[in-house]
N, C-alpha and C. Protein backbone atom coordinates (compact mmCIF):
# COMPACT_ATOMS: atom_id res chain seq x y z
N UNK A 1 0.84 -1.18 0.00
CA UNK A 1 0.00 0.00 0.00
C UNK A 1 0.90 1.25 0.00
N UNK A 2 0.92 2.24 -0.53
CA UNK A 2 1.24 3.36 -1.13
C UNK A 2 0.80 4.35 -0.04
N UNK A 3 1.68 5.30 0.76
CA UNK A 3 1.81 6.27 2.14
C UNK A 3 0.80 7.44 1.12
N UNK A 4 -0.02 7.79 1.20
CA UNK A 4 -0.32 9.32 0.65
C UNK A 4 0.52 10.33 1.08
N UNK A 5 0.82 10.24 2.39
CA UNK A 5 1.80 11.51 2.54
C UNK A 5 2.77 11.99 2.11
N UNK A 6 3.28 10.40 1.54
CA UNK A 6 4.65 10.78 0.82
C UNK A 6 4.35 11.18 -0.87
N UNK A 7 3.05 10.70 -1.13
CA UNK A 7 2.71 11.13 -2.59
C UNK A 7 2.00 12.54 -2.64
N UNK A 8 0.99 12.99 -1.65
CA UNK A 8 0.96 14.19 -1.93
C UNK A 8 1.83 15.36 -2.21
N UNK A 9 2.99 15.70 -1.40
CA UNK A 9 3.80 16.88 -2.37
C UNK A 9 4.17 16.68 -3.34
N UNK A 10 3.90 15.70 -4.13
CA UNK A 10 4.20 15.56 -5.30
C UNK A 10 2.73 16.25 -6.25
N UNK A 11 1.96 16.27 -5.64
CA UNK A 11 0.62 17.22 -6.52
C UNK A 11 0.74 18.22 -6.50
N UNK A 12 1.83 18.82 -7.16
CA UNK A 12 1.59 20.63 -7.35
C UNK A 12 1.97 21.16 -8.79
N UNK A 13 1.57 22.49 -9.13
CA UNK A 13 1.65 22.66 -10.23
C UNK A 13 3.58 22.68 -10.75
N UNK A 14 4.07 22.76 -11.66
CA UNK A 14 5.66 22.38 -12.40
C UNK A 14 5.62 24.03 -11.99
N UNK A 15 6.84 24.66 -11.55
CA UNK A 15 7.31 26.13 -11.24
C UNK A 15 7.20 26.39 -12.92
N UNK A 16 6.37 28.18 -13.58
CA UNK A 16 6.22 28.35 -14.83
C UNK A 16 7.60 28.90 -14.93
N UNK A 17 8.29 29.00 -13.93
CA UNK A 17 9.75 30.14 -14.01
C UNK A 17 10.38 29.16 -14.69
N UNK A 18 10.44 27.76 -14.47
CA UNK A 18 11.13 26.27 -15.06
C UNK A 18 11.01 25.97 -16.59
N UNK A 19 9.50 26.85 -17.54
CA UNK A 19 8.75 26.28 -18.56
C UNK A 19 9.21 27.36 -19.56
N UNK A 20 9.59 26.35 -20.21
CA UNK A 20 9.36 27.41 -22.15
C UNK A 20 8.83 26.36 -23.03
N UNK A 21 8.34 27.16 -23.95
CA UNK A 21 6.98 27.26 -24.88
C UNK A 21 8.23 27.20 -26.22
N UNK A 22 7.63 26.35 -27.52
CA UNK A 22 8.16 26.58 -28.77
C UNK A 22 7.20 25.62 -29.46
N UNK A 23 7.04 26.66 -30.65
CA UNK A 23 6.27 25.95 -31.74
C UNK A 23 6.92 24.83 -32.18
N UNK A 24 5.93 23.82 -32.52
CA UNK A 24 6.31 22.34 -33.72
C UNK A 24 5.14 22.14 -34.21
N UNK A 25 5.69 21.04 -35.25
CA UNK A 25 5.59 21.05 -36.24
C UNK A 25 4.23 20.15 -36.22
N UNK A 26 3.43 20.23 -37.18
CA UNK A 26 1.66 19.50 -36.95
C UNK A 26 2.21 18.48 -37.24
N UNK A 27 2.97 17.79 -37.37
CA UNK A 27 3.08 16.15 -37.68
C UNK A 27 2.98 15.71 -36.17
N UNK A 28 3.07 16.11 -35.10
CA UNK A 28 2.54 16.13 -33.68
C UNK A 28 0.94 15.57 -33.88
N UNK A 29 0.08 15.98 -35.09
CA UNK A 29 -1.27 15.60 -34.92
C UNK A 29 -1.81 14.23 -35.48
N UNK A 30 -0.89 13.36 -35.55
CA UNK A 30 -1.18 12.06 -36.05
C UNK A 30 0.12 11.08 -34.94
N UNK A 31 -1.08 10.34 -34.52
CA UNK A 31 -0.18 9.56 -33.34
C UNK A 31 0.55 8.23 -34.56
N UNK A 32 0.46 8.08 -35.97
CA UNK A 32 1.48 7.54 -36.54
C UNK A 32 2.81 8.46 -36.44
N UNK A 33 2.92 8.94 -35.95
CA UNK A 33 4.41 10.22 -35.80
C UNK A 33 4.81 9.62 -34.57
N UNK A 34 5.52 8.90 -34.66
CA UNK A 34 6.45 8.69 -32.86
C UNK A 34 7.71 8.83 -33.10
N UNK A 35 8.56 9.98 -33.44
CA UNK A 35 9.78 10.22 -33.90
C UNK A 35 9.92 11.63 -32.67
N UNK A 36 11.67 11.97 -32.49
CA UNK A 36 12.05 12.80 -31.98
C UNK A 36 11.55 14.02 -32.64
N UNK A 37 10.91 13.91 -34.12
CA UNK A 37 11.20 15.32 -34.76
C UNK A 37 9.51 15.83 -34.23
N UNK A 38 8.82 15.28 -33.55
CA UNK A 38 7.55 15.74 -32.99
C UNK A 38 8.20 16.45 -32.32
N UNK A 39 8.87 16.87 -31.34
CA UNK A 39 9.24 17.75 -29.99
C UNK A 39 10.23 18.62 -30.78
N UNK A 40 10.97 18.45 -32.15
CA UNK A 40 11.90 19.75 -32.45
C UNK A 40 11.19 20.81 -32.64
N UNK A 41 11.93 22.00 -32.35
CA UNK A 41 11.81 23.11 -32.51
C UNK A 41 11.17 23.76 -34.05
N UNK A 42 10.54 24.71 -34.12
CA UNK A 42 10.29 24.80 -35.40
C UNK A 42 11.27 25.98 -36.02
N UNK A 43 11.88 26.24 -37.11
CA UNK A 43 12.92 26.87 -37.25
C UNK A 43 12.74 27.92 -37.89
């Protein structure tokens, strides 16, 4: 059995100071795409 106490601080939102944002590419919209080039950057 699994402590909740020790899993709750783990429910919080990711710090946004941590997060960046970059466009890609729509081949992201077909789950036949499972390649690294889903997550590259768009240039």
């Amino acid at each position: 059995m699994l402590d909740s106490a020790k899993l709750l601080p783990l429910l919080k939102p990711y710090p946004p100071e941590q997060m960046e944002f970059y466009l890609v590419s729509q081949i992201v919209n077909s789950p036949a795409n499972n390649t690294p080039d889903c997550a590259a950057p768009l240039t």
